[in-house]
N, C-alpha and C. Protein backbone atom coordinates (compact mmCIF):
# COMPACT_ATOMS: atom_id res chain seq x y z
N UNK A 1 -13.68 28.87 -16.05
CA UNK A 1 -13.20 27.69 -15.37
C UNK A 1 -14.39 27.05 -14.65
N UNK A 2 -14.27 25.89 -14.25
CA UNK A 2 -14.60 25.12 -14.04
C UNK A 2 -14.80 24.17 -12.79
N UNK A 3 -16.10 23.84 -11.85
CA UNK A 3 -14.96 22.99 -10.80
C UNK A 3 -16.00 21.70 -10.22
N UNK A 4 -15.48 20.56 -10.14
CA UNK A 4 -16.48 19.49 -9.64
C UNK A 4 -15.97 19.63 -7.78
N UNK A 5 -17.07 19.86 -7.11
CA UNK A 5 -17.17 19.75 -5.52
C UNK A 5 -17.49 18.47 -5.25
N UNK A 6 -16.85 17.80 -4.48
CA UNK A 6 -17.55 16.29 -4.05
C UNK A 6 -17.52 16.37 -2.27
N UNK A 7 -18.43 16.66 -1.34
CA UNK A 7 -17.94 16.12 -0.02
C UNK A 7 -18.55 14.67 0.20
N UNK A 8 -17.40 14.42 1.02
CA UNK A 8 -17.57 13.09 1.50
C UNK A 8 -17.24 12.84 3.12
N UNK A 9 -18.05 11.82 3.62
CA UNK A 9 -18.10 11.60 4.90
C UNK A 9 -17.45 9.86 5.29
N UNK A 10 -17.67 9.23 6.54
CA UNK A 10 -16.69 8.43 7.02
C UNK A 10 -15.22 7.98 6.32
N UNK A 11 -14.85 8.84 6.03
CA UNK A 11 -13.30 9.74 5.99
C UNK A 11 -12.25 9.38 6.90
N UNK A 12 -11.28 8.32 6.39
CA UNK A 12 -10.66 8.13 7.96
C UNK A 12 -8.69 8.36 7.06
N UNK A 13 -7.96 8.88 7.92
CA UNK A 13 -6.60 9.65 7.35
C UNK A 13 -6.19 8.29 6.62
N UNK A 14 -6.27 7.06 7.19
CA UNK A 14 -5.35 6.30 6.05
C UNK A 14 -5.93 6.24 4.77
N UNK A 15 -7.29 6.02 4.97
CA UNK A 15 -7.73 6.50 3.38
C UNK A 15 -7.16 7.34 2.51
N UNK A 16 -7.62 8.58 3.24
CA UNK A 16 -7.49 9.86 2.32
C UNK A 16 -5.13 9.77 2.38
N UNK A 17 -4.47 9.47 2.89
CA UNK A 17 -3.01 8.83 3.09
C UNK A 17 -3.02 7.89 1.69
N UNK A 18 -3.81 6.98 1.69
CA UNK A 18 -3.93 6.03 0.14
C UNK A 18 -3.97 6.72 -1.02
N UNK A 19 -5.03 7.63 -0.89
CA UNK A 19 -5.78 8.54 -2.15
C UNK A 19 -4.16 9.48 -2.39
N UNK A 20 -4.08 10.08 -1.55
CA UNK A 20 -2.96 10.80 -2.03
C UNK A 20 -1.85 9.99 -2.38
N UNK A 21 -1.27 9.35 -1.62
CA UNK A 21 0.18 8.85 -2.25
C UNK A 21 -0.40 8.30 -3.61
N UNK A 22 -1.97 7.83 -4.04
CA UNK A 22 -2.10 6.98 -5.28
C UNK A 22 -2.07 8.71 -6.34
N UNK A 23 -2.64 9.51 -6.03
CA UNK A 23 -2.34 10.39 -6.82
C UNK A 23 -0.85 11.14 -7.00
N UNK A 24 -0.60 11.67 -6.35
CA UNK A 24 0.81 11.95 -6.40
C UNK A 24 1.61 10.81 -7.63
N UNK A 25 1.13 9.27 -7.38
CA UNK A 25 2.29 8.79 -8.21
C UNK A 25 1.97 8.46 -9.47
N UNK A 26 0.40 8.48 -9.58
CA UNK A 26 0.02 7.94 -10.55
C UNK A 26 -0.65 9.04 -11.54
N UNK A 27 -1.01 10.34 -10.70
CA UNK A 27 -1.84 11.57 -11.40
C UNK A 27 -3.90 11.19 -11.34
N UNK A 28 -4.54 11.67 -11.97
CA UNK A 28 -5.83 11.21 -11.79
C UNK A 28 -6.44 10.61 -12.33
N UNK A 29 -7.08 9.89 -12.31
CA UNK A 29 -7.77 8.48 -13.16
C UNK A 29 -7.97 9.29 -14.57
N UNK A 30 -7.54 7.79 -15.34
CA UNK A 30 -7.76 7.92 -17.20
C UNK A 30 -9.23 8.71 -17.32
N UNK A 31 -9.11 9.71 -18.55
CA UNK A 31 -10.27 10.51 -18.24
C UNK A 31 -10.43 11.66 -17.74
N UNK A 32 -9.52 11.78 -16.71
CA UNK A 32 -10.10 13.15 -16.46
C UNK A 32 -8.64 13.92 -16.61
N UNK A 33 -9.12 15.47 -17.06
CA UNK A 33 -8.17 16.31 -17.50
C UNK A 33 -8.03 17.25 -16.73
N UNK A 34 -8.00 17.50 -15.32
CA UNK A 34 -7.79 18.56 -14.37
C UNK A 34 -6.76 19.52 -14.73
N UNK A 35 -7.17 21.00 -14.28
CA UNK A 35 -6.04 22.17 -14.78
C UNK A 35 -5.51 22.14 -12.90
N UNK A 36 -6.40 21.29 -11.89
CA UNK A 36 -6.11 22.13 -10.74
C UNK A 36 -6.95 20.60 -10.07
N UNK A 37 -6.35 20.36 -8.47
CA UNK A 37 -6.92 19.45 -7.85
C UNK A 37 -7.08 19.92 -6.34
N UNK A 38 -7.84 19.84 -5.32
CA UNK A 38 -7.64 20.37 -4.12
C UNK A 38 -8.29 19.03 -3.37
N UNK A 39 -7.84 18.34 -2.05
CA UNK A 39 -8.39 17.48 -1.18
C UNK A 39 -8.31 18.65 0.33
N UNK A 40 -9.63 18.64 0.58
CA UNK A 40 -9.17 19.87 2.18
C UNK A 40 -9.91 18.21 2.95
N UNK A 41 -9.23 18.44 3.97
CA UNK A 41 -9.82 17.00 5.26
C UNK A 41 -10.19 17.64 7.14
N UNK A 42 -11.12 17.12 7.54
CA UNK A 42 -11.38 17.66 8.68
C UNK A 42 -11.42 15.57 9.57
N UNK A 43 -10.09 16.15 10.08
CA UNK A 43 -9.83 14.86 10.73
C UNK A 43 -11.34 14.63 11.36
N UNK A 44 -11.29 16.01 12.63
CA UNK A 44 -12.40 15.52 13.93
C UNK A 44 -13.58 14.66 13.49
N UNK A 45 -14.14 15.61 12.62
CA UNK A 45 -15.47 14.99 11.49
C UNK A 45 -15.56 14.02 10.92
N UNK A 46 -14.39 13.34 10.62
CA UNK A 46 -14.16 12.33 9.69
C UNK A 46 -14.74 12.54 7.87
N UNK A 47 -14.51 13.82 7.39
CA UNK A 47 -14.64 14.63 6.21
C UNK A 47 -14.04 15.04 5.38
N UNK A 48 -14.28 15.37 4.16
CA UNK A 48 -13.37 15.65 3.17
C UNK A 48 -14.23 16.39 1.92
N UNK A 49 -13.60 17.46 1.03
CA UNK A 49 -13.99 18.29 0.18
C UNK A 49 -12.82 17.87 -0.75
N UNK A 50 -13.61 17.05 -1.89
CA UNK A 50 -12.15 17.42 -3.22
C UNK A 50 -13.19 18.11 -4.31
N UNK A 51 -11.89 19.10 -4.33
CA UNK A 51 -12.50 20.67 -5.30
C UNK A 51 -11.53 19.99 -6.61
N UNK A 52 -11.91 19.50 -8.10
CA UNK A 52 -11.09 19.35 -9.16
C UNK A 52 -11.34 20.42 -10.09
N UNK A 53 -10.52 21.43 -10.74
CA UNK A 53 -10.66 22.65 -11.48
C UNK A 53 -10.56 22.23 -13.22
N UNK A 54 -11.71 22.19 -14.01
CA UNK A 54 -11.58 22.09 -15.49
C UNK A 54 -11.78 23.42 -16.39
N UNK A 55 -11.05 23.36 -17.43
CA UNK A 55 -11.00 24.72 -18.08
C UNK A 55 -12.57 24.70 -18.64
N UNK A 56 -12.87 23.53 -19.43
CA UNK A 56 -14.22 23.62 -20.23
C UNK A 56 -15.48 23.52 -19.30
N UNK A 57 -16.41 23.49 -19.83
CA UNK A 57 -17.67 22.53 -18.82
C UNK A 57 -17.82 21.54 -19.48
N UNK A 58 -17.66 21.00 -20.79
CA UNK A 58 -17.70 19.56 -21.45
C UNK A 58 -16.31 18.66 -20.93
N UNK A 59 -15.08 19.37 -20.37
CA UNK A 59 -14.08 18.76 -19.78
C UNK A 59 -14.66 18.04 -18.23
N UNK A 60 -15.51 19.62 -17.81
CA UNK A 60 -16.02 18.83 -16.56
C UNK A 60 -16.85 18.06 -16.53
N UNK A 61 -17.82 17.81 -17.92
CA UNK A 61 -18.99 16.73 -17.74
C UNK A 61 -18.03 15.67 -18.20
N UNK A 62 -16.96 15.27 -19.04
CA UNK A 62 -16.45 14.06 -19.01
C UNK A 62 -16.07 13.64 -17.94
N UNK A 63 -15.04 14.03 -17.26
CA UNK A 63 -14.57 13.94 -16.11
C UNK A 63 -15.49 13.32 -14.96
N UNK A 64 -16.97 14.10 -14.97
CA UNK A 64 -17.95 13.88 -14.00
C UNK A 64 -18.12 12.36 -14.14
N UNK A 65 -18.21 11.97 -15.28
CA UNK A 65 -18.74 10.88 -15.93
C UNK A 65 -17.77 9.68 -15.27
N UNK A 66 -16.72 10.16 -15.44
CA UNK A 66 -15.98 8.88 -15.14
C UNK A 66 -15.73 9.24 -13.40
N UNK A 67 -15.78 9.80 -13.01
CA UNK A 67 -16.05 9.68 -11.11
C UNK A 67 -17.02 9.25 -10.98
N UNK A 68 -18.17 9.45 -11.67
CA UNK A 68 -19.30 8.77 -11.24
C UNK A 68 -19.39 7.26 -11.47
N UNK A 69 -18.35 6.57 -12.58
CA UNK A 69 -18.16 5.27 -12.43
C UNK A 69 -17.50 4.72 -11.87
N UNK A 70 -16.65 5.56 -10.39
CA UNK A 70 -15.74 4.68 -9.93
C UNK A 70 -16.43 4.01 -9.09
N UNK A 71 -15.75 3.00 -8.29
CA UNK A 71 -16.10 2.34 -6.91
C UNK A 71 -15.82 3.11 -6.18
N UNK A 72 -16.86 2.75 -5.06
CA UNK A 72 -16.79 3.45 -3.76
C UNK A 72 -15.53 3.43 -3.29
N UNK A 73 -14.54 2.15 -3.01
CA UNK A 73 -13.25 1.76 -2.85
C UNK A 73 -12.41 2.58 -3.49
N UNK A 74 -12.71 3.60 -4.44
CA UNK A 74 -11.75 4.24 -5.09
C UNK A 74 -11.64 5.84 -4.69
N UNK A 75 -12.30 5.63 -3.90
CA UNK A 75 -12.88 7.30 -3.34
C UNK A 75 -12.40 7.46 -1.82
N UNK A 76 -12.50 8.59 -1.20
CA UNK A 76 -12.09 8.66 0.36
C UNK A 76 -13.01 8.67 1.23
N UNK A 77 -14.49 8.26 1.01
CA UNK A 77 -15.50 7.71 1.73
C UNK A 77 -16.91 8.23 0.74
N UNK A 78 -17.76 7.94 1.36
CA UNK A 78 -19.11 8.12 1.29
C UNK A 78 -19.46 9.59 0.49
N UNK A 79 -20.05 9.69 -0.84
CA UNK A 79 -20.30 11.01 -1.44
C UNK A 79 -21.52 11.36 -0.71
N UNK A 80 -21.29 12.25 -0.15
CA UNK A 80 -22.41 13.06 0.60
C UNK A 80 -23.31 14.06 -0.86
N UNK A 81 -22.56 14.64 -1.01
CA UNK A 81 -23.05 15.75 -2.44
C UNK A 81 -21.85 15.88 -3.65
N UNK A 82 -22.38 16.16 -4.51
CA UNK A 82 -22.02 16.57 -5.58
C UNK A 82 -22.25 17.65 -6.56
N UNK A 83 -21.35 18.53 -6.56
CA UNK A 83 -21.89 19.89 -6.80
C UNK A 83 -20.91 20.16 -8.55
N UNK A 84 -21.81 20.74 -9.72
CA UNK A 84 -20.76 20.72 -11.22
C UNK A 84 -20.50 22.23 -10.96
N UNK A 85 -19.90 23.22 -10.92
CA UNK A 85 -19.96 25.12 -10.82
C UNK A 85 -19.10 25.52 -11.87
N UNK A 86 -19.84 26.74 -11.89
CA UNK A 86 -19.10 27.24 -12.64
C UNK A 86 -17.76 27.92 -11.52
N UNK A 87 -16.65 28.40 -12.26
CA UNK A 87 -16.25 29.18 -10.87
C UNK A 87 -16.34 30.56 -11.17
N UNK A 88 -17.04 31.39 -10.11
CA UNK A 88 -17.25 32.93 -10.47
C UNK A 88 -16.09 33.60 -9.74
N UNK A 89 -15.59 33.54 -8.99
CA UNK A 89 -14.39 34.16 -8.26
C UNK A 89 -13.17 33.41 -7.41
N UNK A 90 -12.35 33.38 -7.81
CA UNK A 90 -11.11 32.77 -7.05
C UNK A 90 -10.08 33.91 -6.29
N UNK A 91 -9.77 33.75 -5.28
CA UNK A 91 -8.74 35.03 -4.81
C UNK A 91 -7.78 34.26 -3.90
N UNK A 92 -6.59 34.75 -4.01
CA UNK A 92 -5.39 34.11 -2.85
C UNK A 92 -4.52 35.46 -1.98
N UNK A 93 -4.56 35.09 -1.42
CA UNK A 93 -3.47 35.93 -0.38
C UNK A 93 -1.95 36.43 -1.00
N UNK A 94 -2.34 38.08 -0.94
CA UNK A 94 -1.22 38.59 -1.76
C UNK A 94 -1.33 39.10 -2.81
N UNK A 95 -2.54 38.82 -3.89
CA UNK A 95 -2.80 39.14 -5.04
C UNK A 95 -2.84 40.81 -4.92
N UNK A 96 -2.86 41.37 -6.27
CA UNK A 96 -3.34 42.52 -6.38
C UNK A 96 -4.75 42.78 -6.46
N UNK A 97 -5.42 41.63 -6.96
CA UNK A 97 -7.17 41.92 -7.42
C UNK A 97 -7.74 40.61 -7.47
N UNK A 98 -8.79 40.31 -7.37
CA UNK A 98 -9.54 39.11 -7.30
C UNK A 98 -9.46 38.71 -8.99
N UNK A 99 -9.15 37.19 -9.27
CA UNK A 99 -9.63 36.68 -10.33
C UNK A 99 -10.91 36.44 -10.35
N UNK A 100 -11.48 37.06 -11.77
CA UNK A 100 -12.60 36.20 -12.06
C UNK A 100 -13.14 35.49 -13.41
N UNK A 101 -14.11 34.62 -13.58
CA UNK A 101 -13.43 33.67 -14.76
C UNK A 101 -15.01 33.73 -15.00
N UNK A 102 -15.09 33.61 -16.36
CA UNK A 102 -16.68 33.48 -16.89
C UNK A 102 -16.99 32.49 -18.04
């Protein structure tokens, strides 16, 4: 698996309030094929981490491709970094054993 990291900064809740209700109704821009989506937000900071999970790494370089052509306006502020990973370990609360994916 797969995962594109994006943080972003001047981050303000109605934004990231936009971004979501537009996903929720609409799903994620033409193009990209997510198995998994995460937005985490740090009001105080005015910040935001969206973690998107792809099975392939050619799923995640398409995908990359077309975030990288959106407008700024289409995003929940300012891309600070951009990170492509592989994912080496995922674990949740409760499991019996750590997933890991190669």
């Amino acid at each position: 698996m797969h995962a594109r990291v994006v943080r972003f900064t001047d981050v303000t809740p109605e934004r990231i309030s936009e971004i979501v209700a537009r996903v929720e109704e609409t799903g994620p821009p033409p193009g990209v094929d997510p198995i998994g989506l995460e937005l985490f937000v740090d009001d105080t900071q005015g910040t935001a981490i969206f973690v998107g999970y792809f099975e392939t790494e050619e799923r995640l370089r398409e995908a990359s491709a077309v975030f990288d052509q959106m407008d700024s306006s289409d995003t929940p502020g300012s891309r600070a970094s951009v990170d492509l990973c592989e994912v080496k370990l995922q674990r949740r609360t409760g499991q019996d054993s750590a997933s890991a994916t190669s």
